[in-house]
C-alpha atoms as a PDB file:
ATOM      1  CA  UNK A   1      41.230 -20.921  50.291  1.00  0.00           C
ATOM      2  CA  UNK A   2      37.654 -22.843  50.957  1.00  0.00           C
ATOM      3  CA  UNK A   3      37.092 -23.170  54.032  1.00  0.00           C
ATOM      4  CA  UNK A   4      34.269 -26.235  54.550  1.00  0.00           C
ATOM      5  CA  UNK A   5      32.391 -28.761  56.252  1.00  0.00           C
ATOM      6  CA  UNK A   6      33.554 -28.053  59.703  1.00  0.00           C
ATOM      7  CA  UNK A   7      33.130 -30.894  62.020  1.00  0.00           C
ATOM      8  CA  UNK A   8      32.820 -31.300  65.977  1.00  0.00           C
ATOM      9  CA  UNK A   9      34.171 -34.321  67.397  1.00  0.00           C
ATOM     10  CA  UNK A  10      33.216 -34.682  71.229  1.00  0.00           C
ATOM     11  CA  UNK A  11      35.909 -37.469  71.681  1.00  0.00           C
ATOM     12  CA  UNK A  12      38.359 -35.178  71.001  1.00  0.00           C
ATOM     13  CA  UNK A  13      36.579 -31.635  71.953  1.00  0.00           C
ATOM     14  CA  UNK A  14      37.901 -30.798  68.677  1.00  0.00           C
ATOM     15  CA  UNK A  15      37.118 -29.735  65.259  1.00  0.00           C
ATOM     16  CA  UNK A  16      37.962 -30.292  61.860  1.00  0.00           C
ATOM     17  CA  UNK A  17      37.266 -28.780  58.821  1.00  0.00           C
ATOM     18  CA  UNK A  18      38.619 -29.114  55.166  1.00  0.00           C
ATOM     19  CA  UNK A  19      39.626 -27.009  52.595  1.00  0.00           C
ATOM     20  CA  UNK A  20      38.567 -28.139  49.249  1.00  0.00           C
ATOM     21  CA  UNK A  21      41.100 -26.270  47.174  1.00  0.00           C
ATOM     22  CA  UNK A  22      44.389 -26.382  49.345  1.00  0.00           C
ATOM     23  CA  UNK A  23      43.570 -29.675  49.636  1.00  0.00           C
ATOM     24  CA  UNK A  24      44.152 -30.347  53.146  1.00  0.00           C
ATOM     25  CA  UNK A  25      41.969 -31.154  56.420  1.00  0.00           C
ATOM     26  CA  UNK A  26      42.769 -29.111  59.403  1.00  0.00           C
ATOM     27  CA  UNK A  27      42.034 -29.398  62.726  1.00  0.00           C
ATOM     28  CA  UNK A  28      41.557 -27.083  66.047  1.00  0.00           C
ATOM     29  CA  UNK A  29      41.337 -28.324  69.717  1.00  0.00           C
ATOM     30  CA  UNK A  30      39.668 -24.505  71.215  1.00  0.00           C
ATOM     31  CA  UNK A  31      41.598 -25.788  74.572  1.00  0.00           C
ATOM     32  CA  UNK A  32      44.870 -25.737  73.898  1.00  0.00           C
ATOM     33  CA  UNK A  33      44.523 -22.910  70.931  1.00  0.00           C
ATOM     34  CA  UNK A  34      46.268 -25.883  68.625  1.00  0.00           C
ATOM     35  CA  UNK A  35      45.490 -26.043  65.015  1.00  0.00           C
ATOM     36  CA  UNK A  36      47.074 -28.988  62.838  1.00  0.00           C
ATOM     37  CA  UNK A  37      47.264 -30.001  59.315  1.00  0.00           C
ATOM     38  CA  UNK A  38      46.901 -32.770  56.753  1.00  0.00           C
ATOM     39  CA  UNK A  39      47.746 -32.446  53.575  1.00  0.00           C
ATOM     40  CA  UNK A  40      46.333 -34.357  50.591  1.00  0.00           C
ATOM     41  CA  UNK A  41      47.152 -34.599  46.867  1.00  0.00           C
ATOM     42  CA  UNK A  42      43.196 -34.111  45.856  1.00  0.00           C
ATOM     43  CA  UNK A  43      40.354 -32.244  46.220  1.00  0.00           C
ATOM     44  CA  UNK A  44      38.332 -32.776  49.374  1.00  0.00           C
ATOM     45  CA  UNK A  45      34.794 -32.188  49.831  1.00  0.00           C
ATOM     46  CA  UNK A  46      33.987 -32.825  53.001  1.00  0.00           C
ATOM     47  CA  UNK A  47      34.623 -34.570  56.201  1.00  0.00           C
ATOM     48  CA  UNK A  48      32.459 -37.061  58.555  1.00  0.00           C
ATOM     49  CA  UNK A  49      33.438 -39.422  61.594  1.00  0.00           C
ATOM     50  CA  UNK A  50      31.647 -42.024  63.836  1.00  0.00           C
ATOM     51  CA  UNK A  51      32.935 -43.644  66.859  1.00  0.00           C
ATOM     52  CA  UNK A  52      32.314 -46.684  64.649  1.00  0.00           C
ATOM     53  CA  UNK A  53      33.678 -46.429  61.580  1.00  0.00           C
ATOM     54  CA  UNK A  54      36.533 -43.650  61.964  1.00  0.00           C
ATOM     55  CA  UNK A  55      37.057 -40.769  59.586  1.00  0.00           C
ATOM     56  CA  UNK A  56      35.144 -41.063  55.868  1.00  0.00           C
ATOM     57  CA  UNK A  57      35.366 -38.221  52.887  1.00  0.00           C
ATOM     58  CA  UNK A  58      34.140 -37.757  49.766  1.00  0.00           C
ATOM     59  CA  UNK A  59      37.074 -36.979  47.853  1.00  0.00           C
ATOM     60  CA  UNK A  60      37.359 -35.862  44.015  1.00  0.00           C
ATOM     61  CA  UNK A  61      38.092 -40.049  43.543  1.00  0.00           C
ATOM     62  CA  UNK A  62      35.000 -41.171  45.564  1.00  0.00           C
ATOM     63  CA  UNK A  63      34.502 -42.251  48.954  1.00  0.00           C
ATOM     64  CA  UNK A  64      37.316 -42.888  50.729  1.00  0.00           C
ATOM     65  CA  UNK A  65      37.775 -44.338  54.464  1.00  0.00           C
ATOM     66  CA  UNK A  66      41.091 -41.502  56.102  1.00  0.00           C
ATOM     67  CA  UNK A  67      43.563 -42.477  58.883  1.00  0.00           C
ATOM     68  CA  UNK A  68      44.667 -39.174  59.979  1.00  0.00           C
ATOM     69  CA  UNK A  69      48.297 -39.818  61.621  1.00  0.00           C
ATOM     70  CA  UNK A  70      50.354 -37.302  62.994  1.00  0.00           C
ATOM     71  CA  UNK A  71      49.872 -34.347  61.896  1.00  0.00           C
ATOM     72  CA  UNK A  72      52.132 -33.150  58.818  1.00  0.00           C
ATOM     73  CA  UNK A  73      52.635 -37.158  57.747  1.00  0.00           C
ATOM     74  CA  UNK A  74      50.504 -38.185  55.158  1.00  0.00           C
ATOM     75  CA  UNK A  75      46.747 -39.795  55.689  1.00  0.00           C
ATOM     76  CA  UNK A  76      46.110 -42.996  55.050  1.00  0.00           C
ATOM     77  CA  UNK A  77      43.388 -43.190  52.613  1.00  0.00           C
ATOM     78  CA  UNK A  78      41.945 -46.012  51.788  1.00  0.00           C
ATOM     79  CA  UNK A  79      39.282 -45.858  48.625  1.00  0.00           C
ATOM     80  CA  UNK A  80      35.400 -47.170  48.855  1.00  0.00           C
ATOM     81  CA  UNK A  81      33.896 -46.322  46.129  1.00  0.00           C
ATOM     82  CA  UNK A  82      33.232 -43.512  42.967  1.00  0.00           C
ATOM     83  CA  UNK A  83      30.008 -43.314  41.676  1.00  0.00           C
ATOM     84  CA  UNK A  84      30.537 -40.671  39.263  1.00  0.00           C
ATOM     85  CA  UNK A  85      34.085 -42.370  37.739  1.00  0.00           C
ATOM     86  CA  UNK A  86      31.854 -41.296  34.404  1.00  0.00           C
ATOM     87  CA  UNK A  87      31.889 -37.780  35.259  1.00  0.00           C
ATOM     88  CA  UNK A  88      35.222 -36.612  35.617  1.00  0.00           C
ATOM     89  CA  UNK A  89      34.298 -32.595  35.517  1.00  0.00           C
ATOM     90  CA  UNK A  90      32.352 -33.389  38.891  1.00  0.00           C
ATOM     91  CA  UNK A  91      33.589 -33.519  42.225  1.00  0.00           C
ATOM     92  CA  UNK A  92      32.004 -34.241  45.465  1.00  0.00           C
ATOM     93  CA  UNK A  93      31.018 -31.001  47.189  1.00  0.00           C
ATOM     94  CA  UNK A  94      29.490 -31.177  50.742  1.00  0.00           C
ATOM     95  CA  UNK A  95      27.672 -33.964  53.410  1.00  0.00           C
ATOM     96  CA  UNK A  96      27.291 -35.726  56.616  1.00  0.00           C
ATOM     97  CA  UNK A  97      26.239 -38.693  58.604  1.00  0.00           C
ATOM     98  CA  UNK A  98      22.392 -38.744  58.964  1.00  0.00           C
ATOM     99  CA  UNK A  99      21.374 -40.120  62.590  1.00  0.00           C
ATOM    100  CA  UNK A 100      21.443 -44.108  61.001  1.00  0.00           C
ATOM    101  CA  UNK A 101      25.058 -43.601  60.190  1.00  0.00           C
ATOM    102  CA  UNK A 102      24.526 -42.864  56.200  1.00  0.00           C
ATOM    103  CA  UNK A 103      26.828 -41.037  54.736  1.00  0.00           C
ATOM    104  CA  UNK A 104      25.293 -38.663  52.569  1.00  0.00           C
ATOM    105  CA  UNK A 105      27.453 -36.399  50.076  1.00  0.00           C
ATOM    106  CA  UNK A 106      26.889 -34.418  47.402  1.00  0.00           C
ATOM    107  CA  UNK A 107      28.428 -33.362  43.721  1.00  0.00           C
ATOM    108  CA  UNK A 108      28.434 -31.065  41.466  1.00  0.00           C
ATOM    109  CA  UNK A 109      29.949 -29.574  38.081  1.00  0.00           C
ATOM    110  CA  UNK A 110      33.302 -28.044  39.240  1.00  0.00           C
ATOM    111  CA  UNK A 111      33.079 -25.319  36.627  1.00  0.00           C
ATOM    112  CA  UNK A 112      29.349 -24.507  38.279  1.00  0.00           C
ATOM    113  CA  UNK A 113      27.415 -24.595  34.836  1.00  0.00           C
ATOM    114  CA  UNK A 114      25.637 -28.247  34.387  1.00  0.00           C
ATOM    115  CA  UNK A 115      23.225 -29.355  36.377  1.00  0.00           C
ATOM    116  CA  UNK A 116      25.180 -32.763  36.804  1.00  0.00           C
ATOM    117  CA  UNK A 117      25.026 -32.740  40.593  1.00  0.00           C
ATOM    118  CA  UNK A 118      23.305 -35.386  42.412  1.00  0.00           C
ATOM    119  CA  UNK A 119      23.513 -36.768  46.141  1.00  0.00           C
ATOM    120  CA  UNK A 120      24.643 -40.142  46.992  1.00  0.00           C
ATOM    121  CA  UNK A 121      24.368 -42.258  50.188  1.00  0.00           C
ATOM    122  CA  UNK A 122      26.888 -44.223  51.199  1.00  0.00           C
ATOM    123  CA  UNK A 123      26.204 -47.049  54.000  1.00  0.00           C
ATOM    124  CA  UNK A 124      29.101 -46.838  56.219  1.00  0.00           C
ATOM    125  CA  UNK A 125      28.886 -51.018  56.915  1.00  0.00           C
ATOM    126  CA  UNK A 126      28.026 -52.537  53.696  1.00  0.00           C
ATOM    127  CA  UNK A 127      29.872 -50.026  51.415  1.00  0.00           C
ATOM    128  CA  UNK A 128      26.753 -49.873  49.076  1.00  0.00           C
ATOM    129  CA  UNK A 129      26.400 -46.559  47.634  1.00  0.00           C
ATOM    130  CA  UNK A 130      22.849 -45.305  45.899  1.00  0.00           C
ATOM    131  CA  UNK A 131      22.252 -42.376  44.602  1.00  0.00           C
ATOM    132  CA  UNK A 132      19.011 -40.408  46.293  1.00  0.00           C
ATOM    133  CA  UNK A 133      18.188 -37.677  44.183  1.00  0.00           C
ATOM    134  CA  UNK A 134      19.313 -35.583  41.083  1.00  0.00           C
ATOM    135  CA  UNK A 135      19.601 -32.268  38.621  1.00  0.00           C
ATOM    136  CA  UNK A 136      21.841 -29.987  40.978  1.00  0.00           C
ATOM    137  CA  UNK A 137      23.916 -27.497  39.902  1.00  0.00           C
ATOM    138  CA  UNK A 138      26.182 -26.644  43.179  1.00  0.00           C
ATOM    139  CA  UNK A 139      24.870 -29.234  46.044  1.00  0.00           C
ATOM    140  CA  UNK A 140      24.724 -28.218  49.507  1.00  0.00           C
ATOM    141  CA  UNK A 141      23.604 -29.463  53.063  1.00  0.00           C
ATOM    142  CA  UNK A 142      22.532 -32.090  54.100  1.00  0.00           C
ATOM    143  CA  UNK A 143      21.001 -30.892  57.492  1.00  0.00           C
ATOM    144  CA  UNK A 144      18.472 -33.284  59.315  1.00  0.00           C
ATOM    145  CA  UNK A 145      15.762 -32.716  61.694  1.00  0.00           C
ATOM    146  CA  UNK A 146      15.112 -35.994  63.687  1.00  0.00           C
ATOM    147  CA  UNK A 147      12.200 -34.830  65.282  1.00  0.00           C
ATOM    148  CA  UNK A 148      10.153 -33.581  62.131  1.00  0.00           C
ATOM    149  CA  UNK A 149      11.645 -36.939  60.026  1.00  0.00           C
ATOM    150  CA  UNK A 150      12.803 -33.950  57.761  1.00  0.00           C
ATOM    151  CA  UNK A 151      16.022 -33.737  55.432  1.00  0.00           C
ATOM    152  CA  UNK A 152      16.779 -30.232  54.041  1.00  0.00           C
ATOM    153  CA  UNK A 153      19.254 -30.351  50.108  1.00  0.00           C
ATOM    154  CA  UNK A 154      20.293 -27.247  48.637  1.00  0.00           C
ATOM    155  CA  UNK A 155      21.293 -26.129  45.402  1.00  0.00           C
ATOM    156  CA  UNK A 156      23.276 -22.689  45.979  1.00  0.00           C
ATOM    157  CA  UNK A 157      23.571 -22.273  42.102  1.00  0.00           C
ATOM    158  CA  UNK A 158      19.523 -21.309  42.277  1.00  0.00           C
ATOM    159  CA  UNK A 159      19.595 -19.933  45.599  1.00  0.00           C
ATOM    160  CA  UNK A 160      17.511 -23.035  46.826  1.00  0.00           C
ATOM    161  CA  UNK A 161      16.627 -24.885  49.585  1.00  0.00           C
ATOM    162  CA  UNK A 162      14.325 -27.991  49.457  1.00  0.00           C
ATOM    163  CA  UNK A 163      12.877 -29.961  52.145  1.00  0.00           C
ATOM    164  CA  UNK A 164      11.609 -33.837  52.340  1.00  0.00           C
ATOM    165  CA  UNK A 165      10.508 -36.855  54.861  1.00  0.00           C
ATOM    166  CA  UNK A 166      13.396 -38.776  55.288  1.00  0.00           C
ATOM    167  CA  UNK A 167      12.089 -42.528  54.599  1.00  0.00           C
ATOM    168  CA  UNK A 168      12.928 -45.435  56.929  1.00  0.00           C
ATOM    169  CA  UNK A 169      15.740 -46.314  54.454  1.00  0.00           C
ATOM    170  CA  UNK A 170      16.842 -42.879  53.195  1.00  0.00           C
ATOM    171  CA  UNK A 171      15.444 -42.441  50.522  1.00  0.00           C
ATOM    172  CA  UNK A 172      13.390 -38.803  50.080  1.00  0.00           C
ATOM    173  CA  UNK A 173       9.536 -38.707  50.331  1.00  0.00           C
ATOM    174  CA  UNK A 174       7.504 -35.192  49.301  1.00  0.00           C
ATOM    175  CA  UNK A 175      10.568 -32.777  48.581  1.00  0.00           C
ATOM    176  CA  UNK A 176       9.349 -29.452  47.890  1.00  0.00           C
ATOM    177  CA  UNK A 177      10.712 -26.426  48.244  1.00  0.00           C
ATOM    178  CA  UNK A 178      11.466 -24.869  51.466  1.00  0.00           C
ATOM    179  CA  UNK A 179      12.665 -21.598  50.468  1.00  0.00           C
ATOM    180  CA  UNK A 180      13.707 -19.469  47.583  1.00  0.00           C
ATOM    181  CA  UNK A 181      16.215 -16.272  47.841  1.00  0.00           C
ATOM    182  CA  UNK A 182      16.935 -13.249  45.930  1.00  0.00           C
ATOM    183  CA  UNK A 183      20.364 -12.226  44.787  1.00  0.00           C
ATOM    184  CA  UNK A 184      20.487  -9.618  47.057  1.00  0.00           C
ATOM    185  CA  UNK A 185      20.748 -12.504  50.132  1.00  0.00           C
ATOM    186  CA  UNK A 186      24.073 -14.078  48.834  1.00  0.00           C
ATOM    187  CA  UNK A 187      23.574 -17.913  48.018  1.00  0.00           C
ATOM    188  CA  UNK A 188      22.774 -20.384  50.725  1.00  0.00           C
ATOM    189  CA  UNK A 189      25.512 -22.556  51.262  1.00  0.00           C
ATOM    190  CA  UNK A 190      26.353 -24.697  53.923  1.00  0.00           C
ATOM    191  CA  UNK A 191      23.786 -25.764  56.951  1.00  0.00           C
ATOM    192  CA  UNK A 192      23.164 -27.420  59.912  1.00  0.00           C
ATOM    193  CA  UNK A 193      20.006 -27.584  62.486  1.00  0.00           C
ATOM    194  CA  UNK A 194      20.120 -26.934  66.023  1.00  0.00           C
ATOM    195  CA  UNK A 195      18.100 -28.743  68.850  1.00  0.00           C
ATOM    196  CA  UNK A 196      14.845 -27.204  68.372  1.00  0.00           C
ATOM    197  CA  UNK A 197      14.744 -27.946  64.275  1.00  0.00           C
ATOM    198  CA  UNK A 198      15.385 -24.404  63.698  1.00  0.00           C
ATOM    199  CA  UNK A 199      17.666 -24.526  60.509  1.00  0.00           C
ATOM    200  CA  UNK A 200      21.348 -22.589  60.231  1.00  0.00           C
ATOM    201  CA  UNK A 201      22.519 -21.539  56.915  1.00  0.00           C
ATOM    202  CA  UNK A 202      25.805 -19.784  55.687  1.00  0.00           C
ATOM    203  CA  UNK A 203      25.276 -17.170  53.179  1.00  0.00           C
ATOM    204  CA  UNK A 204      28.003 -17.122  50.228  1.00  0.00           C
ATOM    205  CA  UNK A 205      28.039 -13.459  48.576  1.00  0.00           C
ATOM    206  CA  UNK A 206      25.506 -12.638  51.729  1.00  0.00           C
ATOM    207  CA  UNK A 207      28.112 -12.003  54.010  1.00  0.00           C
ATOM    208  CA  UNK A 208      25.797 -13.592  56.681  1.00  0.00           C
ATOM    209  CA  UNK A 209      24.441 -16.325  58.697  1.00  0.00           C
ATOM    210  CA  UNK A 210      20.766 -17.162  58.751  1.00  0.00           C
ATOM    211  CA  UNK A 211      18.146 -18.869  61.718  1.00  0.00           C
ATOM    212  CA  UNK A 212      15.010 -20.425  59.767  1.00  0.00           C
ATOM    213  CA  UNK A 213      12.634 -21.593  62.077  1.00  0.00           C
ATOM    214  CA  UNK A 214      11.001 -24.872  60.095  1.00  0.00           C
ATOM    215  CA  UNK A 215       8.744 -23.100  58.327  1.00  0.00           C
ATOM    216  CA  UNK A 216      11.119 -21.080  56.597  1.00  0.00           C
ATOM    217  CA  UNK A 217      10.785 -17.863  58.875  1.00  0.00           C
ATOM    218  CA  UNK A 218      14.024 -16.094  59.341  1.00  0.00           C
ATOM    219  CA  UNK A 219      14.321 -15.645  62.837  1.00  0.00           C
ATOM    220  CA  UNK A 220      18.343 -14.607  63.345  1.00  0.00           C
ATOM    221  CA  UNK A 221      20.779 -12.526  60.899  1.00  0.00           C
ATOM    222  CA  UNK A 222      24.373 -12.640  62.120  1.00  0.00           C
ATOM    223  CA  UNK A 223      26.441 -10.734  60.445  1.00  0.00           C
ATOM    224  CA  UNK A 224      29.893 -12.001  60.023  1.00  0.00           C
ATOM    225  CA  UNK A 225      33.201 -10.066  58.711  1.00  0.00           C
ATOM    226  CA  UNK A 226      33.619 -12.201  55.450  1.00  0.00           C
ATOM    227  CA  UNK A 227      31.498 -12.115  52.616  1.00  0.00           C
ATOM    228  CA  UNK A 228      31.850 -15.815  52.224  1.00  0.00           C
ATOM    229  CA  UNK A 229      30.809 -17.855  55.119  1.00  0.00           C
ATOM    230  CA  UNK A 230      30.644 -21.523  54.017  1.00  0.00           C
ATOM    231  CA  UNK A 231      29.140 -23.369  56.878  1.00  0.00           C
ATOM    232  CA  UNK A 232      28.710 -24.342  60.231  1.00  0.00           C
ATOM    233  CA  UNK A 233      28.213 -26.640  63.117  1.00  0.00           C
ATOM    234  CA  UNK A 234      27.854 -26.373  66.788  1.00  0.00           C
ATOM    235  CA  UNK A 235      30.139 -27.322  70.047  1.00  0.00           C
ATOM    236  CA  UNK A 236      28.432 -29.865  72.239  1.00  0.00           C
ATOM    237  CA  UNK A 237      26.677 -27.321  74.227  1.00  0.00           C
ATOM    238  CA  UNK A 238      25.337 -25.578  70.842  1.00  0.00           C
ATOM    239  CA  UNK A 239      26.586 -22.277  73.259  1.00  0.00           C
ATOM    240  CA  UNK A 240      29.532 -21.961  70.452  1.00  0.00           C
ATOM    241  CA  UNK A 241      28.584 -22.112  66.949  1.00  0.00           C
ATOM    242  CA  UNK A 242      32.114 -22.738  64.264  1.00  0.00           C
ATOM    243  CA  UNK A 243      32.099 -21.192  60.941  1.00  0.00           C
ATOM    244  CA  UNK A 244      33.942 -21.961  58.089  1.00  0.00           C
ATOM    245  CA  UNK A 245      35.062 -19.304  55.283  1.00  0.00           C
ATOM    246  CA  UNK A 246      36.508 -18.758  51.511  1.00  0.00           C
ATOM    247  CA  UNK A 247      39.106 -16.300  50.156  1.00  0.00           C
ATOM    248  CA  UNK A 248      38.694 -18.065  46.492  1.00  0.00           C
ATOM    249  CA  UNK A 249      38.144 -16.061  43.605  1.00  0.00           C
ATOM    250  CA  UNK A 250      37.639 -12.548  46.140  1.00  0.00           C
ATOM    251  CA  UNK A 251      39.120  -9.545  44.170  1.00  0.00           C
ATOM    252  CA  UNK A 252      42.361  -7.846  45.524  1.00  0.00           C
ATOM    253  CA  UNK A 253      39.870  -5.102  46.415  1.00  0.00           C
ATOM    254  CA  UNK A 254      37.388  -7.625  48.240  1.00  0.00           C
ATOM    255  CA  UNK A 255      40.296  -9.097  50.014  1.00  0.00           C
ATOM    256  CA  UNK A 256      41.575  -5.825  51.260  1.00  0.00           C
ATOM    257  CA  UNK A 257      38.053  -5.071  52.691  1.00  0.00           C
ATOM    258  CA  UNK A 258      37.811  -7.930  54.401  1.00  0.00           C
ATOM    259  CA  UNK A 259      41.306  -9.687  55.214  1.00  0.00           C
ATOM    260  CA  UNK A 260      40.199 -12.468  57.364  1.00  0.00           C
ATOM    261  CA  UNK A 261      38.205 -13.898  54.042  1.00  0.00           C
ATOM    262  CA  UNK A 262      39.320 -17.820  54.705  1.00  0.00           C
ATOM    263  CA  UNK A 263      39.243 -18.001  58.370  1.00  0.00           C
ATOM    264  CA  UNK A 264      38.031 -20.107  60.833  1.00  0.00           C
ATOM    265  CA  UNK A 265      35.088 -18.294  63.105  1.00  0.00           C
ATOM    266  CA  UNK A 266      33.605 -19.239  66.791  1.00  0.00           C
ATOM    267  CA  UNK A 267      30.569 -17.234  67.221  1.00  0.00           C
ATOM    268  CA  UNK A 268      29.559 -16.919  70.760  1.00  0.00           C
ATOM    269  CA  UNK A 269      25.569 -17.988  71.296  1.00  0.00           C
ATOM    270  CA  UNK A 270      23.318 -16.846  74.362  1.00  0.00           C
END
């Protein structure tokens, strides 16, 4: 139903993705063709694993530390943390491990009409939890770029995307914006940078995936044959990029346009 943070895990040569609405976590190893499933009893945002510190998610409860068993059984999941227990009409929405090992996730208003949203930071050792910044509507991202010490947030809601200095302990330094977009472009969703800091971004309602190079010029369009691509994230190689996809709330007639609305995408790169 929504299809998101996809996930590569070179141990494993696999991926894994989520979908926030099922809920589940699924997961697809490209060399065997095998896809499994987890189910859970709550909304999932998103997904992140170290060699470290396993599987982590920020569920509709918090974060949560998940022992994915065999597939079909049930998860163990054991809780962290909720730093929005105050908020019940928010859930956590999308994130990922910067390159320290933070865990940075997003919320947002499920109903998408308050600007409640904010992004938290979990530290995957200590279990403290901060929150970095504030006054989203729909959060999206992160996606880092090591080399320019850069952090790029979105807020989909307002078709924006910001950019800021990462600081030495996480915390944002100069965030402006990096780029605006008109309805007509969909709403950038989620995003992930490749190895020379260009930046990749799904386009919900866009039908489309976007190249920025970092200084916001659109370099790539790729076309894709869903009008809801969610996000991204590439193979080892970055020579196979995986997309993620959402059927929810499409109209019968939407659907019947484009049937594979929901699916999971490998888009071969030159």
């Amino acid at each position: 139903m929504l299809g998101e943070s996809p996930l590569w895990v070179a141990a494993e040569q696999a991926l894994y993705w989520v979908d926030i609405e099922a809920p589940a976590i699924h997961r697809y190893t490209p060399s065997t063709l095998h896809k499994a499933t987890w189910r859970l009893t709550e909304k999932i945002g998103c997904l992140v694993y170290s060699p470290q510190h396993g599987f982590l998610a920020a569920l509709q409860s918090g974060f949560a530390q998940i022992d994915l068993k065999s597939p079909g059984a049930a998860p163990l999941i054991t809780p962290i943390t909720n730093p929005e227990a105050d908020r019940p009409g928010n859930r956590f929405n999308d994130g990922k491990l910067d390159a320290k090992g933070r865990f940075w996730a997003g919320t947002m208003d499920d109903a998408e009409r308050e600007t409640t949203g904010a992004w938290w930071q979990l530290h995957p050792v200590s279990g403290a939890v901060r929150k970095i910044d504030e006054g989203y509507r729909v959060t999206n991202g992160p996606a880092f770029d090591a080399a320019r010490g850069r952090v790029y947030l979105t807020d989909s809601a307002i078709r924006t995307i910001y950019k800021a200095q990462l600081k030495d302990d996480g915390g944002l330094d100069g965030k402006t914006v990096f780029r605006r977009f008109a309805a007509a472009d969909g709403y950038p969703d989620g995003m992930t940078t490749d190895a020379r800091g260009n930046l990749w971004v799904a386009f919900w309602d866009g039908g489309c995936i976007r190249c920025l190079d970092p200084n916001g010029t659109i370099l790539h369009t790729l076309d894709m044959p869903v009008p809801r691509p969610t996000s991204m994230t590439f193979s080892d190689s970055e020579k196979q990029l995986f997309v993620t996809s959402a059927r929810t709330r499409l109209a019968p007639q939407a659907l019947a346009r484009a049937p594979l609305s929901g699916g999971l995408f490998c888009v071969e790169l030159e």
